[in-house]
C-alpha atoms as a PDB file:
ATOM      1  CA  UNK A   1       0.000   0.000   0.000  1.00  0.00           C
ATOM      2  CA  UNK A   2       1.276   3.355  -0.703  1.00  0.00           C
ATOM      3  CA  UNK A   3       1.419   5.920   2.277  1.00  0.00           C
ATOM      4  CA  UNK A   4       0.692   9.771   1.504  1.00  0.00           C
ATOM      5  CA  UNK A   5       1.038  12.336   4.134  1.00  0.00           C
ATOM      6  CA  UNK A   6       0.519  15.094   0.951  1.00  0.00           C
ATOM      7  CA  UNK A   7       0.520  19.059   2.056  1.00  0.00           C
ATOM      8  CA  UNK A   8      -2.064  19.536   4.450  1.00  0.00           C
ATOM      9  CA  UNK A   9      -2.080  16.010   5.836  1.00  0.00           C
ATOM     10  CA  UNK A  10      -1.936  15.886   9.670  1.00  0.00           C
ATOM     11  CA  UNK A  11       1.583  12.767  10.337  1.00  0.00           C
ATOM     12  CA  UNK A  12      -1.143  10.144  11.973  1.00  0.00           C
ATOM     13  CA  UNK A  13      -3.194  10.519   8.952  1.00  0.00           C
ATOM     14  CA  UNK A  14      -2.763   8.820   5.561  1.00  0.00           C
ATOM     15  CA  UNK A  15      -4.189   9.292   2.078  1.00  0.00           C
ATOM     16  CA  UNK A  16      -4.685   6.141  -0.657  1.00  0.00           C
ATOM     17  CA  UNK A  17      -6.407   5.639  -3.592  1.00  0.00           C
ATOM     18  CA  UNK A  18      -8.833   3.129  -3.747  1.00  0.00           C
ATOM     19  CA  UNK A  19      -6.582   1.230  -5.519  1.00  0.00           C
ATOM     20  CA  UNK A  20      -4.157   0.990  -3.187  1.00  0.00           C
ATOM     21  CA  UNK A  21      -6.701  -0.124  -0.107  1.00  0.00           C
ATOM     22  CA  UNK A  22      -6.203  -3.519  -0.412  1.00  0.00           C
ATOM     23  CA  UNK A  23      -8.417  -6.656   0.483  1.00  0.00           C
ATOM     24  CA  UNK A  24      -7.911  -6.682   4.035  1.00  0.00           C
ATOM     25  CA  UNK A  25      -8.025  -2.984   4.346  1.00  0.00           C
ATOM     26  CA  UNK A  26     -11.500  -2.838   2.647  1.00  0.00           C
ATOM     27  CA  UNK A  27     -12.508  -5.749   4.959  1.00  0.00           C
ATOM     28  CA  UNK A  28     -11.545  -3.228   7.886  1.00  0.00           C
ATOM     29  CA  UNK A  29     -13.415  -0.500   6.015  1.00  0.00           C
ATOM     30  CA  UNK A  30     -16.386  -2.026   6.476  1.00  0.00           C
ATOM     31  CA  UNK A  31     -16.562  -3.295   9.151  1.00  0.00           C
ATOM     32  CA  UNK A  32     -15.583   0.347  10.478  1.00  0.00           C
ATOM     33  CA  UNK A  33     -18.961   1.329   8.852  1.00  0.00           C
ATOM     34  CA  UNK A  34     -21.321  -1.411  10.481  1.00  0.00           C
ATOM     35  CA  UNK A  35     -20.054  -0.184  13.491  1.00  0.00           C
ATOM     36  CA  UNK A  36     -20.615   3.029  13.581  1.00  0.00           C
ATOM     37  CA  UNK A  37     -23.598   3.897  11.497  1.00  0.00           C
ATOM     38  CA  UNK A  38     -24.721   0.482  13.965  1.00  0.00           C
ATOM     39  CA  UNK A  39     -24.944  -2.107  11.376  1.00  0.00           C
ATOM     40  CA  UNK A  40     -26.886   0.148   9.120  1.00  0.00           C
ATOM     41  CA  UNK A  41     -24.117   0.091   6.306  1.00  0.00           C
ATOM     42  CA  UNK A  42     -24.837  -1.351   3.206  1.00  0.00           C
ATOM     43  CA  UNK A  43     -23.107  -3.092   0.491  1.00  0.00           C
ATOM     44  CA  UNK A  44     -23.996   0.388  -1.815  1.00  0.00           C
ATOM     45  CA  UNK A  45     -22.368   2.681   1.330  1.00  0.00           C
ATOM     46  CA  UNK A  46     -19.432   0.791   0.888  1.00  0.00           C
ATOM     47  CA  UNK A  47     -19.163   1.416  -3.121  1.00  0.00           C
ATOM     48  CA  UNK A  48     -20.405   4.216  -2.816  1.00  0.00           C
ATOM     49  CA  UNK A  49     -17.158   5.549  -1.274  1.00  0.00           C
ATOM     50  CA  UNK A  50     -14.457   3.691  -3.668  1.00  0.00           C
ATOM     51  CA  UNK A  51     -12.884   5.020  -6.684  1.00  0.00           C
ATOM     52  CA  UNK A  52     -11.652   7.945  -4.914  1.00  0.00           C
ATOM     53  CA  UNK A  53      -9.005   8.927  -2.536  1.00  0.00           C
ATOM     54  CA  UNK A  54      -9.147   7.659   1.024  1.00  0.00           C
ATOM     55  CA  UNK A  55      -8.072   9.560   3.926  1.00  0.00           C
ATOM     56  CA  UNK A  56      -7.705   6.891   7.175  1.00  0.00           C
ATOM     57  CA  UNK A  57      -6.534   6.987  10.583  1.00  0.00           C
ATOM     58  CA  UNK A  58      -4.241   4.155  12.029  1.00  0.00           C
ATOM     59  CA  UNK A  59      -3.868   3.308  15.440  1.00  0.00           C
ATOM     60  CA  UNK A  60      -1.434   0.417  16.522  1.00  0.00           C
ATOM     61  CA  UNK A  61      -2.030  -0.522  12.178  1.00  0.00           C
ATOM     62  CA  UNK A  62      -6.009  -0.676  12.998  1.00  0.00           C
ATOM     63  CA  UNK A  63      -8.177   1.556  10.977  1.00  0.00           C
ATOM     64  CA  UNK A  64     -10.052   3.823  13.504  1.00  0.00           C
ATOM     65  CA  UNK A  65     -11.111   6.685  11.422  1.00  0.00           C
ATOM     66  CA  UNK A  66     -12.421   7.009   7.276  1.00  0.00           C
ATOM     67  CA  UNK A  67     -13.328   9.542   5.194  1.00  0.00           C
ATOM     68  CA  UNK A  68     -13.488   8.966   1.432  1.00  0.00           C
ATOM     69  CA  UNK A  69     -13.732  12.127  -1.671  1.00  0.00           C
ATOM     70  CA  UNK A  70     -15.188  10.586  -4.940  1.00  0.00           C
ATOM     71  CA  UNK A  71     -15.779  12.748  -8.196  1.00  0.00           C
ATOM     72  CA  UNK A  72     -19.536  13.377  -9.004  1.00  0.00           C
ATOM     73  CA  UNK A  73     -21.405  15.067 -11.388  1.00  0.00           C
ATOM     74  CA  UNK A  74     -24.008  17.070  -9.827  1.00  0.00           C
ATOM     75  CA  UNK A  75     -26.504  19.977 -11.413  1.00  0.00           C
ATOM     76  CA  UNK A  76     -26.501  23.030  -8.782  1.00  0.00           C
ATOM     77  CA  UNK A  77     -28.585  25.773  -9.776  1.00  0.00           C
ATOM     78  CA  UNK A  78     -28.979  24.400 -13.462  1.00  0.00           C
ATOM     79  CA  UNK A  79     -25.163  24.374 -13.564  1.00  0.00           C
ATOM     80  CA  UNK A  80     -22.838  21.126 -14.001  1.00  0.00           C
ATOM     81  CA  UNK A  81     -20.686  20.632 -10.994  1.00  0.00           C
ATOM     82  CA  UNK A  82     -17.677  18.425 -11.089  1.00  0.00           C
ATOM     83  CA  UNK A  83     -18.254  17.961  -7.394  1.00  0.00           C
ATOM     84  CA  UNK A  84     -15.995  16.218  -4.535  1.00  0.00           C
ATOM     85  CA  UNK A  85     -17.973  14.214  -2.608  1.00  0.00           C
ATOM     86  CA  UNK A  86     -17.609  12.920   0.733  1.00  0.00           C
ATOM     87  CA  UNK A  87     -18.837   9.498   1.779  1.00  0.00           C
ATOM     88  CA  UNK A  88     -18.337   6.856   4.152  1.00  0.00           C
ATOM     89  CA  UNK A  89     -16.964   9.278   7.018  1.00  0.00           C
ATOM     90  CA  UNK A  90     -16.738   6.892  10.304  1.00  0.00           C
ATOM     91  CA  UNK A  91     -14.765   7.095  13.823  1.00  0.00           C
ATOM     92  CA  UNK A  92     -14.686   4.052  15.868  1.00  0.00           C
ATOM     93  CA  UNK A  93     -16.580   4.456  18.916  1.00  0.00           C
ATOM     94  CA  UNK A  94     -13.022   4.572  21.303  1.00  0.00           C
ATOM     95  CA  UNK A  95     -11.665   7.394  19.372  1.00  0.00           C
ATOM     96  CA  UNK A  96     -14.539  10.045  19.119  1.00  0.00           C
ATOM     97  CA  UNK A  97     -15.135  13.191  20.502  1.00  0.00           C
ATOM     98  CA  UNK A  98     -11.143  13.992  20.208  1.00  0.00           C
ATOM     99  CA  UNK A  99     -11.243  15.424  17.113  1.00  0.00           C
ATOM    100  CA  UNK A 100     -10.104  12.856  14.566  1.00  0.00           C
ATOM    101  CA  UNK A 101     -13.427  13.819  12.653  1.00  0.00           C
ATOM    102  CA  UNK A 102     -12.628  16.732  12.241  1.00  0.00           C
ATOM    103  CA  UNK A 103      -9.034  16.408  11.085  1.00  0.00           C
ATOM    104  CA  UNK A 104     -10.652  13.259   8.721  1.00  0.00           C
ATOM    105  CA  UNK A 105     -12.855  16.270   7.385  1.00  0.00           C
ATOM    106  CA  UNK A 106     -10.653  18.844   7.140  1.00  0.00           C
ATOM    107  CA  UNK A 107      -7.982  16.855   4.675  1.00  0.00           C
ATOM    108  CA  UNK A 108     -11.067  15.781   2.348  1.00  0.00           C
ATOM    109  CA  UNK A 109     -11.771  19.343   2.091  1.00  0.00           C
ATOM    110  CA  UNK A 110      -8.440  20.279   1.643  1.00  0.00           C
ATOM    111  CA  UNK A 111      -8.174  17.474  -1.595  1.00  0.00           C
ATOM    112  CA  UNK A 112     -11.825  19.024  -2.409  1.00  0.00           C
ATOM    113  CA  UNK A 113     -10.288  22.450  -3.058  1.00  0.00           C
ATOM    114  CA  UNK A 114      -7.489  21.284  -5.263  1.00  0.00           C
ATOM    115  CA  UNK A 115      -9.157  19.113  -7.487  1.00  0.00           C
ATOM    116  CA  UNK A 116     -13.101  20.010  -7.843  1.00  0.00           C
ATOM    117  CA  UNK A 117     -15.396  22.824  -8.349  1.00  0.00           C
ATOM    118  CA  UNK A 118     -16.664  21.799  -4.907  1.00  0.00           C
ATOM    119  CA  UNK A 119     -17.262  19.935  -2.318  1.00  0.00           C
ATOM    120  CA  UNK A 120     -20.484  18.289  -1.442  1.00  0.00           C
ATOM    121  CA  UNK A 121     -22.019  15.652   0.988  1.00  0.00           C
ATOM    122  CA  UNK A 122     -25.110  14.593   2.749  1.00  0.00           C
ATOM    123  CA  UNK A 123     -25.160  14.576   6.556  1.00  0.00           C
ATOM    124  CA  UNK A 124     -26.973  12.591   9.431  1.00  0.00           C
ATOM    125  CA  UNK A 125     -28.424  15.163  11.879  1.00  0.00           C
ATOM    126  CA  UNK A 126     -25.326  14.068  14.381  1.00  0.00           C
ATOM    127  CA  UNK A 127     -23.056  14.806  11.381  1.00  0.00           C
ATOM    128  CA  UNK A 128     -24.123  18.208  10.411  1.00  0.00           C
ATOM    129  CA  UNK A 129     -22.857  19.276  13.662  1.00  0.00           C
ATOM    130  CA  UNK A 130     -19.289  18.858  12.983  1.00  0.00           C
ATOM    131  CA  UNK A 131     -19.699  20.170   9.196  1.00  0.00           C
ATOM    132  CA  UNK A 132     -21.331  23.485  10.195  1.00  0.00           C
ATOM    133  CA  UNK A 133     -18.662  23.984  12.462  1.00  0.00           C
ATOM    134  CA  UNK A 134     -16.337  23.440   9.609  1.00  0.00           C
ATOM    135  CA  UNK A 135     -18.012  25.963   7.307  1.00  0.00           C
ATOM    136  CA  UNK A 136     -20.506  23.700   5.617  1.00  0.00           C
ATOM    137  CA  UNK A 137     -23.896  24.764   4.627  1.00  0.00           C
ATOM    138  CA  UNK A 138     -26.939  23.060   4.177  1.00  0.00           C
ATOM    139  CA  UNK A 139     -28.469  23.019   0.762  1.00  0.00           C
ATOM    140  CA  UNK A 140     -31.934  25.001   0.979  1.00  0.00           C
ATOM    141  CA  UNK A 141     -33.385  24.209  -2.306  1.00  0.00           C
ATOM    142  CA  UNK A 142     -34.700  21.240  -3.192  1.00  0.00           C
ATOM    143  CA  UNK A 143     -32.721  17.862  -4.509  1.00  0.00           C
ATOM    144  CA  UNK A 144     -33.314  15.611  -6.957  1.00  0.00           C
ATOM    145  CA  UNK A 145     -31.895  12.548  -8.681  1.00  0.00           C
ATOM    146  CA  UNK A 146     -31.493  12.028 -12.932  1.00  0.00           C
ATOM    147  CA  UNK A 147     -32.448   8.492 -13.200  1.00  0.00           C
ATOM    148  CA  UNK A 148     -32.898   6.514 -16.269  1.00  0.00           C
ATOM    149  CA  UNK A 149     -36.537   7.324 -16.553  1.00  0.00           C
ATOM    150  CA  UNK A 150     -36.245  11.335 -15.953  1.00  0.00           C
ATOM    151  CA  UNK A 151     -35.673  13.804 -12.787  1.00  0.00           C
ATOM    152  CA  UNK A 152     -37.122  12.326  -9.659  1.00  0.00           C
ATOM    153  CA  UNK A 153     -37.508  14.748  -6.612  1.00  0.00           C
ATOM    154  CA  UNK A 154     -35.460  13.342  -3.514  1.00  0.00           C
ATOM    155  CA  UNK A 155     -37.144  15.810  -0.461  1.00  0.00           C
ATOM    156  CA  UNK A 156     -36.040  12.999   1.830  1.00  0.00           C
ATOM    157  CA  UNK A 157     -32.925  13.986   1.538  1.00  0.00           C
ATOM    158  CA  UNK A 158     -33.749  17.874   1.664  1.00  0.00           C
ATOM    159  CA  UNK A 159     -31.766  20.062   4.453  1.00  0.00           C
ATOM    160  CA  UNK A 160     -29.444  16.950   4.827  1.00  0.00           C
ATOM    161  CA  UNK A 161     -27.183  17.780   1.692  1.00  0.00           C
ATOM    162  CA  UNK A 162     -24.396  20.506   2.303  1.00  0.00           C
ATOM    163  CA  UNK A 163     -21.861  21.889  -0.221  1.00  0.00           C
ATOM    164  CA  UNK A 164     -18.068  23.225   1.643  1.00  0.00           C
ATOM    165  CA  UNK A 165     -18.278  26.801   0.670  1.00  0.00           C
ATOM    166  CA  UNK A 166     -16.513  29.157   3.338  1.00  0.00           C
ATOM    167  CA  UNK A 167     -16.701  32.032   1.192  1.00  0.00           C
ATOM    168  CA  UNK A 168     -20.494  32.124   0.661  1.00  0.00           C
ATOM    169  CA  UNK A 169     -20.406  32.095  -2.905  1.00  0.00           C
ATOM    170  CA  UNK A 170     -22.897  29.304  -3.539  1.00  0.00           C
ATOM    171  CA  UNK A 171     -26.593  29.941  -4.319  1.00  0.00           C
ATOM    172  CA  UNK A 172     -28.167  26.922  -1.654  1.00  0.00           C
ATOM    173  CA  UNK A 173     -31.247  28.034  -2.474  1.00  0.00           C
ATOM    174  CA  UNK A 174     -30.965  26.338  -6.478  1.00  0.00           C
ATOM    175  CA  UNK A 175     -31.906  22.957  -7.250  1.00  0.00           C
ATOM    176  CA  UNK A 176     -29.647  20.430  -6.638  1.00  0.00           C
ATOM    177  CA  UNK A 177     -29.479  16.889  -8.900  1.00  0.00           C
ATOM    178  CA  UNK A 178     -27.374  13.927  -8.883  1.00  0.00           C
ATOM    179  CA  UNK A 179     -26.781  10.559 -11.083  1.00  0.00           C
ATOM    180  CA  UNK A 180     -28.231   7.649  -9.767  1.00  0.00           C
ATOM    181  CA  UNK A 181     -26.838   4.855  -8.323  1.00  0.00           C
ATOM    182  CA  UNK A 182     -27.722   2.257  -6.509  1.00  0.00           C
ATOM    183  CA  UNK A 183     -28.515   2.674  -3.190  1.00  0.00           C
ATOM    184  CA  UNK A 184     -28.992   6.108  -1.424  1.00  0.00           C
ATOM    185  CA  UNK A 185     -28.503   8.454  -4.349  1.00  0.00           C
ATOM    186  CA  UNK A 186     -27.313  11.032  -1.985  1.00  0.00           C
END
């Protein structure tokens, strides 16, 4: 596996492709997820998050902490996005409330800014917590998903999406579309 500590990355954090996770790792990955979205994860949450860049946190060679940043395609405000998205962001229950989160959260935006137009994600209600106090914002106007059979709205998932925009320079108030997928779109 290749190790990246990259500008911006904190020394107890690391950065792989998904390429580079290996079996094992992924095996750790998920099980990371069952645990702490409590054995909610599905197969999709996992895939979901591959294909991208990785950041984890080791302790003693265990993974204790995920985030992953895959490219999307989003329409925000009528306009194409290629968007940075955030999945699969876990802590295991021993390591929380210390701020590993937040550093997890703060290197994914960091690879956001370099390589997309933006970053986006959608949050739990515990999760929004931790991204308003990074600078995220919730998404006011309404989302929606391009499937194979037309635009579908998704309000389920309305005032749970949130784009990284420190500056203020997004519209939130557009509509807001993704691909589809399998699983959760958002």
């Amino acid at each position: 596996m290749r190790h990246d500590r990259g500008v911006g990355v904190p020394e107890d954090l690391t950065v792989v492709h998904t390429a580079d996770l290996g079996r094992q790792r992924l095996h750790e990955l998920r099980a990371l997820l069952d645990a702490a979205f409590d054995g909610q994860a599905t197969d999709e949450d996992l895939r979901h998050a591959l294909g991208g860049l990785h950041v984890l946190a080791l302790r003693g060679g265990r993974l204790v902490g995920h985030a992953a940043l895959v490219q999307r395609h989003l329409l925000a405000g009528g306009r194409l996005v290629r968007a940075g998205y955030v999945e699969a962001v876990a802590v295991d229950a021993a390591h929380r409330r210390r701020g590993l989160g937040s550093a997890l959260v703060g290197v994914v935006e960091d690879l956001a800014a370099r390589a997309h137009e933006a970053a986006f994600l959608s949050a739990s209600a515990d999760g929004a917590r931790l991204y308003a106090a990074r600078g995220w914002r919730p998404w006011r106007g309404p989302s929606g998903v391009v499937t194979p059979e037309g635009v579908r709205d998704t309000p389920e998932d309305d005032g749970g999406l949130h784009v990284h925009d420190p500056a203020g320079a997004w519209d939130v108030t557009g509509r807001l579309l993704c691909e589809w997928r399998e699983g959760d779109v958002w």
